[in-house]
N, C-alpha and C. Protein backbone atom coordinates (compact mmCIF):
# COMPACT_ATOMS: atom_id res chain seq x y z
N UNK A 1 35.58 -9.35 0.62
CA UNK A 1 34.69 -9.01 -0.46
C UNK A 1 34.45 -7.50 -0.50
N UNK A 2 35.09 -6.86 -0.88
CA UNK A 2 35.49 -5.29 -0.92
C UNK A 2 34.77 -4.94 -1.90
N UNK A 3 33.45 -3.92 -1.81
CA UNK A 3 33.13 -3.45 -2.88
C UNK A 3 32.08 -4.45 -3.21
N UNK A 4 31.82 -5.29 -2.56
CA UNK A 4 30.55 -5.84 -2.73
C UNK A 4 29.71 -5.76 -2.27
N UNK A 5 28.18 -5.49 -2.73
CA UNK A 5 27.03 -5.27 -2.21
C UNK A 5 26.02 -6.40 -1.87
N UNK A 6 26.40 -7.60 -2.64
CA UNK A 6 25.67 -8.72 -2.24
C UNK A 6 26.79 -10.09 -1.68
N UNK A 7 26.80 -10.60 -1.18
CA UNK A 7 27.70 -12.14 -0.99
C UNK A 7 27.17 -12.41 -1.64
N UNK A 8 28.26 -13.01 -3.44
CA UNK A 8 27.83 -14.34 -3.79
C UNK A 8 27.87 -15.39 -3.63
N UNK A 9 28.52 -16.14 -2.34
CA UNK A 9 29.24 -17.40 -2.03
C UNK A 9 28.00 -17.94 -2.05
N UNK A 10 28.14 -19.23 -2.02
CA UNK A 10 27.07 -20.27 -1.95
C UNK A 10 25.78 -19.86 -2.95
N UNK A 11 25.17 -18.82 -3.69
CA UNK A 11 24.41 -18.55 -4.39
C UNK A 11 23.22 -19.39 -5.24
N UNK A 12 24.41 -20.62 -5.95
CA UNK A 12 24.15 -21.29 -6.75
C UNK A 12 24.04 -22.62 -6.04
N UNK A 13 24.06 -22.78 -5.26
CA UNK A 13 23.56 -24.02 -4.60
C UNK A 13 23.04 -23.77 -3.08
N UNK A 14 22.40 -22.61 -2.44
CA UNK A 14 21.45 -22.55 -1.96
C UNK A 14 20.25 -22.94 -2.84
N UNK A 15 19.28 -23.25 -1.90
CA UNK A 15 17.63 -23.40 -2.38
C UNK A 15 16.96 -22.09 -1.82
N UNK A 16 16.45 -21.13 -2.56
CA UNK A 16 15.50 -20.14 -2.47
C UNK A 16 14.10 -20.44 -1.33
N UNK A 17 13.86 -21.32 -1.64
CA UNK A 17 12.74 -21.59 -1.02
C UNK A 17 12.73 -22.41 0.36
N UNK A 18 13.89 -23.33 1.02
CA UNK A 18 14.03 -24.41 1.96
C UNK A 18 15.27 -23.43 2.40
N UNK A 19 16.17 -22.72 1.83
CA UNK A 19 17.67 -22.85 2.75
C UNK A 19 18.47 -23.49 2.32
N UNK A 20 18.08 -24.69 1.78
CA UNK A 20 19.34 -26.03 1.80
C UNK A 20 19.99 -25.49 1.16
N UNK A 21 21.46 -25.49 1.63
CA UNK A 21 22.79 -25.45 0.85
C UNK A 21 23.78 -26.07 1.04
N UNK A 22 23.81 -27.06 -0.43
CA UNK A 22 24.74 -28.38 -1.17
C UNK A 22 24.92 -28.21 -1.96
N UNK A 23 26.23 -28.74 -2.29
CA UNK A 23 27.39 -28.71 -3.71
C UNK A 23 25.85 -30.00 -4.55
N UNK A 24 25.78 -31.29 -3.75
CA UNK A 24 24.73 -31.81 -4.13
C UNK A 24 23.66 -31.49 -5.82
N UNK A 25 23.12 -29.86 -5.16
CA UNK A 25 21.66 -29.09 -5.42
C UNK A 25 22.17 -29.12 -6.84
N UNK A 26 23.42 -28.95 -7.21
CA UNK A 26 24.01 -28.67 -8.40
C UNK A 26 24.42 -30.26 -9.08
N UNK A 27 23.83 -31.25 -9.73
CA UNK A 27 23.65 -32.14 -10.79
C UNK A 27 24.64 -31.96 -11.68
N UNK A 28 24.40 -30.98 -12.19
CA UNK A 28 24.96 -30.29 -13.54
C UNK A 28 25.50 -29.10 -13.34
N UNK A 29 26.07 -28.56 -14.79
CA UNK A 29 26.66 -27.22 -14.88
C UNK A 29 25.27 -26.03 -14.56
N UNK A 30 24.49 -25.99 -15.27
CA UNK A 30 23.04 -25.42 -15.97
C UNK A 30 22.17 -25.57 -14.96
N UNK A 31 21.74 -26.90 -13.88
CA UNK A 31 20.98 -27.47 -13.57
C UNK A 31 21.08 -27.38 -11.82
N UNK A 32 19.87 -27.19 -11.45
CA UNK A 32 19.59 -27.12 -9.88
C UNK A 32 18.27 -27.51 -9.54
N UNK A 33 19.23 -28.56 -8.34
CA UNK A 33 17.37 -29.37 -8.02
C UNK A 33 18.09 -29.70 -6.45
N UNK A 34 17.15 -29.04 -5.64
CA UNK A 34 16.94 -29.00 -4.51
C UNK A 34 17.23 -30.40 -3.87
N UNK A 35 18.07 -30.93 -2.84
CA UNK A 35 18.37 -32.05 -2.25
C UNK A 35 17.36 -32.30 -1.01
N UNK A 36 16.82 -30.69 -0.35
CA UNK A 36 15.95 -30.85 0.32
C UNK A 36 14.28 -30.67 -0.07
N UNK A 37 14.25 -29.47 -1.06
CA UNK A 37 12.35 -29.83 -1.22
C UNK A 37 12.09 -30.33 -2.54
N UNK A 38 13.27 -30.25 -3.31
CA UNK A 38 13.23 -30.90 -4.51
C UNK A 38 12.91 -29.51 -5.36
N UNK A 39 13.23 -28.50 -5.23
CA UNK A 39 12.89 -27.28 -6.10
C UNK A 39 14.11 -27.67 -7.18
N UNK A 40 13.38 -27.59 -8.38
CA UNK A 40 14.67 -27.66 -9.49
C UNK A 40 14.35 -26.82 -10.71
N UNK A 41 15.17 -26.46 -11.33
CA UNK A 41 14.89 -25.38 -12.23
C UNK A 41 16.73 -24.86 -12.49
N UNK A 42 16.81 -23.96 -13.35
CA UNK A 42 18.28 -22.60 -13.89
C UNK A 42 18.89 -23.03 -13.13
N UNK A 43 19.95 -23.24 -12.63
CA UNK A 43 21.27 -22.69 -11.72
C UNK A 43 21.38 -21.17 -12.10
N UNK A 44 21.53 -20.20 -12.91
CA UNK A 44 21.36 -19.18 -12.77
C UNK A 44 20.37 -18.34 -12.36
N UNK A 45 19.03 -19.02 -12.75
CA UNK A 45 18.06 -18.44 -12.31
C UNK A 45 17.64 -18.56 -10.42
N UNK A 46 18.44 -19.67 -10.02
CA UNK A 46 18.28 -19.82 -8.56
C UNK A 46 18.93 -19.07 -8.26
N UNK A 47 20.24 -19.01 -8.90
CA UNK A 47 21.01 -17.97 -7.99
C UNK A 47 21.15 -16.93 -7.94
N UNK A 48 20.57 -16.26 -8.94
CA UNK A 48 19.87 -14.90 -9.43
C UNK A 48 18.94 -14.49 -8.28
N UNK A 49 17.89 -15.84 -7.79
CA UNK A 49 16.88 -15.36 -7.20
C UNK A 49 17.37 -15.32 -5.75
N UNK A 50 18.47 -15.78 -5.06
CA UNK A 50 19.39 -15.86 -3.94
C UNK A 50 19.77 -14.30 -3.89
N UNK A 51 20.58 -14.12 -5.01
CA UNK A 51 21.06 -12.74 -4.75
C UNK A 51 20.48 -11.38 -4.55
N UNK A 52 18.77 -11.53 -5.35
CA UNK A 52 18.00 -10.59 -5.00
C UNK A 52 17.33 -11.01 -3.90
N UNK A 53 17.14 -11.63 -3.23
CA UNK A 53 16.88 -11.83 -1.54
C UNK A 53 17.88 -11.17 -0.87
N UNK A 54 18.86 -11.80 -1.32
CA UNK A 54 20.42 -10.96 -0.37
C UNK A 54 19.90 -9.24 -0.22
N UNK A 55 20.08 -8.87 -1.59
CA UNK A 55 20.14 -7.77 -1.71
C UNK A 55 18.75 -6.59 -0.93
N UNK A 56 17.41 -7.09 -1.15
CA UNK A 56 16.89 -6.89 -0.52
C UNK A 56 16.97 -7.20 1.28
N UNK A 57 16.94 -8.00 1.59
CA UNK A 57 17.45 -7.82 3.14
C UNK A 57 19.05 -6.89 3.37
N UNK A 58 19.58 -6.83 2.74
CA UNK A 58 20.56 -6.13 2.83
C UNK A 58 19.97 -4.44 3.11
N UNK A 59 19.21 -4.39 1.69
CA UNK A 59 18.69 -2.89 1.74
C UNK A 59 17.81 -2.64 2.52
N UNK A 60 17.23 -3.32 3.42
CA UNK A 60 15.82 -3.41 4.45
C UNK A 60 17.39 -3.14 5.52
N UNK A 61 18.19 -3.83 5.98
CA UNK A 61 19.11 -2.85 6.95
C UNK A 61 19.36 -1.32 7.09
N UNK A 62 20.09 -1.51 5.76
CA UNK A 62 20.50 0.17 5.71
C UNK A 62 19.30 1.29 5.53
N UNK A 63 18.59 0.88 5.37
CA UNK A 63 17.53 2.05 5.08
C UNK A 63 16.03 2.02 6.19
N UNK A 64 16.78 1.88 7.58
CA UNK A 64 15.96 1.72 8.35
C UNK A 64 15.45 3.28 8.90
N UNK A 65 14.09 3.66 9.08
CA UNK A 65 14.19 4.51 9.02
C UNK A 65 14.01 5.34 10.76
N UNK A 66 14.55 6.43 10.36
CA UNK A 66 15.19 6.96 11.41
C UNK A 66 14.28 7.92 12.55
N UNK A 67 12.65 7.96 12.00
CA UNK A 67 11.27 7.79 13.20
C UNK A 67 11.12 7.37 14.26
N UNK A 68 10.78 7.72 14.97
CA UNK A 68 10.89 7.24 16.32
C UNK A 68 9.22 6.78 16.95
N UNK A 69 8.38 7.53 16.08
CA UNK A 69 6.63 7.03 16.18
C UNK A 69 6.45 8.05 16.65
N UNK A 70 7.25 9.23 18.11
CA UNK A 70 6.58 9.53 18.64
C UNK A 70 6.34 11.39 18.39
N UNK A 71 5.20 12.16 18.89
CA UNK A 71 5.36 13.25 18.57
C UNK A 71 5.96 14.04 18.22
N UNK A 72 6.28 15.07 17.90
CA UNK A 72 7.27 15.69 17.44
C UNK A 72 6.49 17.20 17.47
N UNK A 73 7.56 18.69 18.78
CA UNK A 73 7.00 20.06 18.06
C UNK A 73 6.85 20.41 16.96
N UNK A 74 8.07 20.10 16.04
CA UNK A 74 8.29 20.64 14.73
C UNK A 74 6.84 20.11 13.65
N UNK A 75 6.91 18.74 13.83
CA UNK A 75 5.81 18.22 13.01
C UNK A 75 4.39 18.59 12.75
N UNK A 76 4.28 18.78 14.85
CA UNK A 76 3.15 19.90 14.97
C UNK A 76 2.71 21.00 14.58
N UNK A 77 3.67 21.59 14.50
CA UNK A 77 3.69 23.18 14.10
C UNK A 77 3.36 23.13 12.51
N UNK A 78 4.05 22.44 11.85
CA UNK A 78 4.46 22.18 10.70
C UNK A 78 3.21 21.65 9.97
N UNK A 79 2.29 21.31 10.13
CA UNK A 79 0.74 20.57 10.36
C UNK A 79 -0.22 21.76 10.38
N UNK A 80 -0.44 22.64 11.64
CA UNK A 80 -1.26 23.46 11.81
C UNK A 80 -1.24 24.66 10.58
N UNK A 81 -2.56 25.49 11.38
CA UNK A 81 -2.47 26.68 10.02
C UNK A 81 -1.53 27.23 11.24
N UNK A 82 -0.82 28.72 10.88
CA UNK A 82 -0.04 29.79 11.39
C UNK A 82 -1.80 30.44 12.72
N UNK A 83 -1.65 30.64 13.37
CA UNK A 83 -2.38 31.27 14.49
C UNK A 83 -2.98 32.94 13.80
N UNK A 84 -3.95 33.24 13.84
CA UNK A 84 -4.67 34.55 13.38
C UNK A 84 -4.29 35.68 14.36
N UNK A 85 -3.45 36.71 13.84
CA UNK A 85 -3.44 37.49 14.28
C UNK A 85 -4.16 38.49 15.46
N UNK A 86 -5.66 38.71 14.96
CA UNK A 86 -6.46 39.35 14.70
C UNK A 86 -6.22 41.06 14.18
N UNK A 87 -6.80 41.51 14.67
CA UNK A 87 -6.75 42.79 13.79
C UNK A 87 -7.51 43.01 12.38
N UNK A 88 -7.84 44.45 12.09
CA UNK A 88 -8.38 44.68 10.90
C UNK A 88 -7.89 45.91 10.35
């Protein structure tokens, strides 16, 4: 799957809400109704809502961010005012 950002396999007959995934879930062309919690509703719209899960956990990987929690000189410095000279 080259160039793909989400897996669509199984899409349309996962259940969003339970996991379950069956050829089953799919009745119809149009039509999806859950074999395990009974969620039924779109076949596109389930699998619409599959793929933006994908996609979000997908993007929660890559964009982990690269903080460590702990102090930092630069941050410090970077924070404070500049130190007063003195002089007049």
């Amino acid at each position: 799957m080259a160039g793909t950002l989400v897996d669509p396999r199984y899409t349309s007959q996962a259940c969003p809400e339970c996991g379950c995934v069956n050829r089953a879930n799919r009745p119809a062309r149009g039509r999806f109704v859950c074999t395990g919690c009974g969620l039924a509703g779109h076949a596109d719209h389930i699998a619409a809502r599959n793929i933006a899960a994908r996609g979000v956990a997908g993007w929660a990987v890559v964009n982990q961010p690269h903080a460590t929690g702990l102090p930092s000189a630069r941050r410090d410095r970077e924070s404070k005012p500049p130190a007063s000279t003195g002089g007049s």
